[in-house]
Protein backbone atom coordinates (compact mmCIF):
# COMPACT_ATOMS: atom_id res chain seq x y z
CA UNK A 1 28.68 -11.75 8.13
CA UNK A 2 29.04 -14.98 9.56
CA UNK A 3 30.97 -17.94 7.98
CA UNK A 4 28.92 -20.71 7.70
CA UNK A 5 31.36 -23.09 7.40
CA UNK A 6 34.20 -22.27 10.28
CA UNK A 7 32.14 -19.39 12.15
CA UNK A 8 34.51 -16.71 11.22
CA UNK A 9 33.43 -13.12 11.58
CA UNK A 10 35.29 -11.49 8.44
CA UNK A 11 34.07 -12.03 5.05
CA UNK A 12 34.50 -9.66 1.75
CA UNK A 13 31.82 -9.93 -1.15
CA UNK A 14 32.91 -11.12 -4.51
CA UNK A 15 29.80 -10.27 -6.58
CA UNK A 16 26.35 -8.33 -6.36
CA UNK A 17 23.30 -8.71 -7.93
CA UNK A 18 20.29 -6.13 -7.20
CA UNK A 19 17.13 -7.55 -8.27
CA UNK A 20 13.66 -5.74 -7.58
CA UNK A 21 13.27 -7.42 -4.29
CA UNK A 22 16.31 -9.25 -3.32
CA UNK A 23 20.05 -7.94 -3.40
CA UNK A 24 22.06 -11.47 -3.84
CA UNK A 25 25.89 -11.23 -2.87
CA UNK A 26 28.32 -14.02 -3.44
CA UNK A 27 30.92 -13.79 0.12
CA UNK A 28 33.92 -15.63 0.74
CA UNK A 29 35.28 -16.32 4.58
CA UNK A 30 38.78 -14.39 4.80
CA UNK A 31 39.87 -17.60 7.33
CA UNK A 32 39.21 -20.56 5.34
CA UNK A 33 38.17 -19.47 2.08
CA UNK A 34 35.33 -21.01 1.19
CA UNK A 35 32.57 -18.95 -0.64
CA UNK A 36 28.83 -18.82 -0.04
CA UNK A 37 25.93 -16.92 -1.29
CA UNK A 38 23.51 -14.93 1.11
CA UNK A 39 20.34 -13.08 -0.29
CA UNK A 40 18.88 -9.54 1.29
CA UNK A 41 15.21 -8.50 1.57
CA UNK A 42 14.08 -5.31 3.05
CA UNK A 43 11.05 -5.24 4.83
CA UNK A 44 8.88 -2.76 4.24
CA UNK A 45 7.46 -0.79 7.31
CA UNK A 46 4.23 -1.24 8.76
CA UNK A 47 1.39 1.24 8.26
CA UNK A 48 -1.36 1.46 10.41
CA UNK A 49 -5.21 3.27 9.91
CA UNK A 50 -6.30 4.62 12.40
CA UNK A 51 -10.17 3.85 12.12
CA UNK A 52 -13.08 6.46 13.42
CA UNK A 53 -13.53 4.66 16.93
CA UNK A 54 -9.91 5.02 17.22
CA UNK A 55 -9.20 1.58 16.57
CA UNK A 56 -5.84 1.06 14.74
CA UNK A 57 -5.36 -1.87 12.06
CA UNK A 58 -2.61 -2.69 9.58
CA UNK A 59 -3.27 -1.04 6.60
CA UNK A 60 -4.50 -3.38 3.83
CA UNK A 61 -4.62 -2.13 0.48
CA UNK A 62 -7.27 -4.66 -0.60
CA UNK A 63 -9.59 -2.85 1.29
CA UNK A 64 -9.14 0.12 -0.56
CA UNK A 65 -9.37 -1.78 -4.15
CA UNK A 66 -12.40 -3.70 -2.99
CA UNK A 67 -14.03 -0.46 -1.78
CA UNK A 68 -13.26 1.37 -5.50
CA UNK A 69 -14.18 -2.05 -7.33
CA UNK A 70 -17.64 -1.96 -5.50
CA UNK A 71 -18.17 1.91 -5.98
CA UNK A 72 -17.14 1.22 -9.52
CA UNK A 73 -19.43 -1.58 -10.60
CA UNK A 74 -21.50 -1.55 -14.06
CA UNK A 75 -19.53 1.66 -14.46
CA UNK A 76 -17.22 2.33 -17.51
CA UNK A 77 -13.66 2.08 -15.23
CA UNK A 78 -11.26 -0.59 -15.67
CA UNK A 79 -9.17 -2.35 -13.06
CA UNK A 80 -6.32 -1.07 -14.09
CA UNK A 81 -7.91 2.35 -13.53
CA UNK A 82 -8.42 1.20 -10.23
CA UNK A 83 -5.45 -0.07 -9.76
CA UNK A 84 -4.51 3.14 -10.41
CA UNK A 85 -6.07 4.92 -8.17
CA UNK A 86 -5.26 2.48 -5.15
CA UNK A 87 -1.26 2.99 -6.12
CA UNK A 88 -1.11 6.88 -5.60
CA UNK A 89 -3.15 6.29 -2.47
CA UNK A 90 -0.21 3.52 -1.22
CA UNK A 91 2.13 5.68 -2.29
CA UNK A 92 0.75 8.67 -0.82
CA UNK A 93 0.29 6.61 2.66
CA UNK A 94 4.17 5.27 2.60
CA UNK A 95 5.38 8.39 2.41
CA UNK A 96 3.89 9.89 5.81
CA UNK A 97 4.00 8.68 9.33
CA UNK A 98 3.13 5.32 10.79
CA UNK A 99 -0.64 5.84 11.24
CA UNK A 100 -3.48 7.67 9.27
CA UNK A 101 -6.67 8.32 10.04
CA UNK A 102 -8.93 6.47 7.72
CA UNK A 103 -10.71 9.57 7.54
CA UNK A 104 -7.53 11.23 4.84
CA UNK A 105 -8.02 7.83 3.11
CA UNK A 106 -11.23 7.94 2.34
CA UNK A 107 -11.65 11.74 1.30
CA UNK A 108 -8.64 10.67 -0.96
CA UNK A 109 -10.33 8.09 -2.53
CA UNK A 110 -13.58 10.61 -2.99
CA UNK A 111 -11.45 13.11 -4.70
CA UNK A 112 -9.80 10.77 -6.90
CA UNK A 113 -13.11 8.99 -7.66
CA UNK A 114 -15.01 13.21 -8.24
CA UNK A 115 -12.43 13.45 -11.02
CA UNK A 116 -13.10 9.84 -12.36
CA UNK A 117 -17.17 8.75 -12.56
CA UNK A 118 -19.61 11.09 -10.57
CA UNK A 119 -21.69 7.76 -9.99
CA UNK A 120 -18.53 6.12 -8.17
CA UNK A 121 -17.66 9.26 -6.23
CA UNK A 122 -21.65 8.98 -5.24
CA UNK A 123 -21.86 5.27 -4.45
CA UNK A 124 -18.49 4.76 -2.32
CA UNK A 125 -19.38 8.49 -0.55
CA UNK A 126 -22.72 7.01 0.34
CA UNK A 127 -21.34 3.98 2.18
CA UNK A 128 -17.93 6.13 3.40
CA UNK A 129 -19.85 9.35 4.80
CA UNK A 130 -22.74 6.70 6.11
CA UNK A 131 -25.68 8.82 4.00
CA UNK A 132 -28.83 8.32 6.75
CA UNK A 133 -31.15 9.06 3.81
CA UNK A 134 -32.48 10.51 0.63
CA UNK A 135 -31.71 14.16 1.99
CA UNK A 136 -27.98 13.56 2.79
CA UNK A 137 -27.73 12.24 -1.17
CA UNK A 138 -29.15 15.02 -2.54
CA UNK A 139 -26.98 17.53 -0.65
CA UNK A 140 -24.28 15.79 -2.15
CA UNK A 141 -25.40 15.65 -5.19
CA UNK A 142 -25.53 19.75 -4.98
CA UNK A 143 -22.04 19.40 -4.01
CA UNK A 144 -21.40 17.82 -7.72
C-alpha cells in the first residue's frame, strides 16, 4: 500500500474491522508515520446466461423474481417465499462456472415452483416451455 502522504511503498496495519461488505484497516506509512484509513470491497464475479439463441447476458436476478412473482400472482405464496426460492437459485448459479444455460435456470425454477403451488409451476411452465396450445397444457397437466 501506497502512502498517501510521502508516496512510500511500506506500510503495516494497526487495526481491522470486517464488516459484511467492506474490510476497513487503519495503516500507518513506516517512512513518515502518518496513519490513514483505506476500505476493501470484493467484487463479486460476473455470471452470465446463456439464453436459447445462444445469446449470453449478465445474469440478473430480478428476472428470475419477476418471473416467480408473475407465476405466483392471486396465489397463496409470499415474497419472502419467493425470495426464497430466487436465493437457492443465486446460490446455486454462484457456485458453478461463468455461464449457464437459461435452460438449468428455468427447469430449476419449475422444480422448485412443482413442490410449491401446482398453479405457479403451471403458469411460469406455460410461458418458460412456450405452451403452443390447449394440448401442450394438458400434457403437462398429466405430468402433475
Amino acid at each position: 500500500m501506497i502512502c498517501p502522504f510521502c508516496k512510500h511503498s511500506e506500510t503495516k496495519v494497526t487495526n481491522k474491522r470486517d464488516s459484511h461488505e467492506l474490510t476497513r484497516r487503519r495503516r500507518e506509512c513506516l517512512k513518515c508515520g502518518k496513519r490513514f484509513t483505506t476500505y476493501e470491497k470484493t467484487e463479486p464475479i460476473e455470471r452470465y446466461v446463456v439464453k436459447k439463441d445462444s445469446r449470453r447476458e449478465r445474469f440478473d436476478r430480478d428476472k428470475i423474481f419477476l418471473g416467480i412473482i408473475k407465476a405466483c400472482e392471486k396465489r397463496n405464496i409470499s415474497h419472502e417465499q419467493a425470495e426464497k426460492i430466487v436465493n437457492e437459485i443465486e446460490e446455486k448459479i454462484l457456485l458453478k462456472n461463468k455461464e449457464i444455460p437459461t435452460k438449468k435456470i428455468g427447469e430449476d425454477i419449475m422444480k422448485k415452483l412443482k413442490k410449491l403451488d401446482k398453479v405457479a409451476y403451471i403458469r411460469f411452465a406455460s410461458v418458460y416451455l412456450d405452451f403452443g396450445d390447449v394440448k401442450d397444457f394438458k400434457k403437462e397437466l398429466r405430468g402433475l
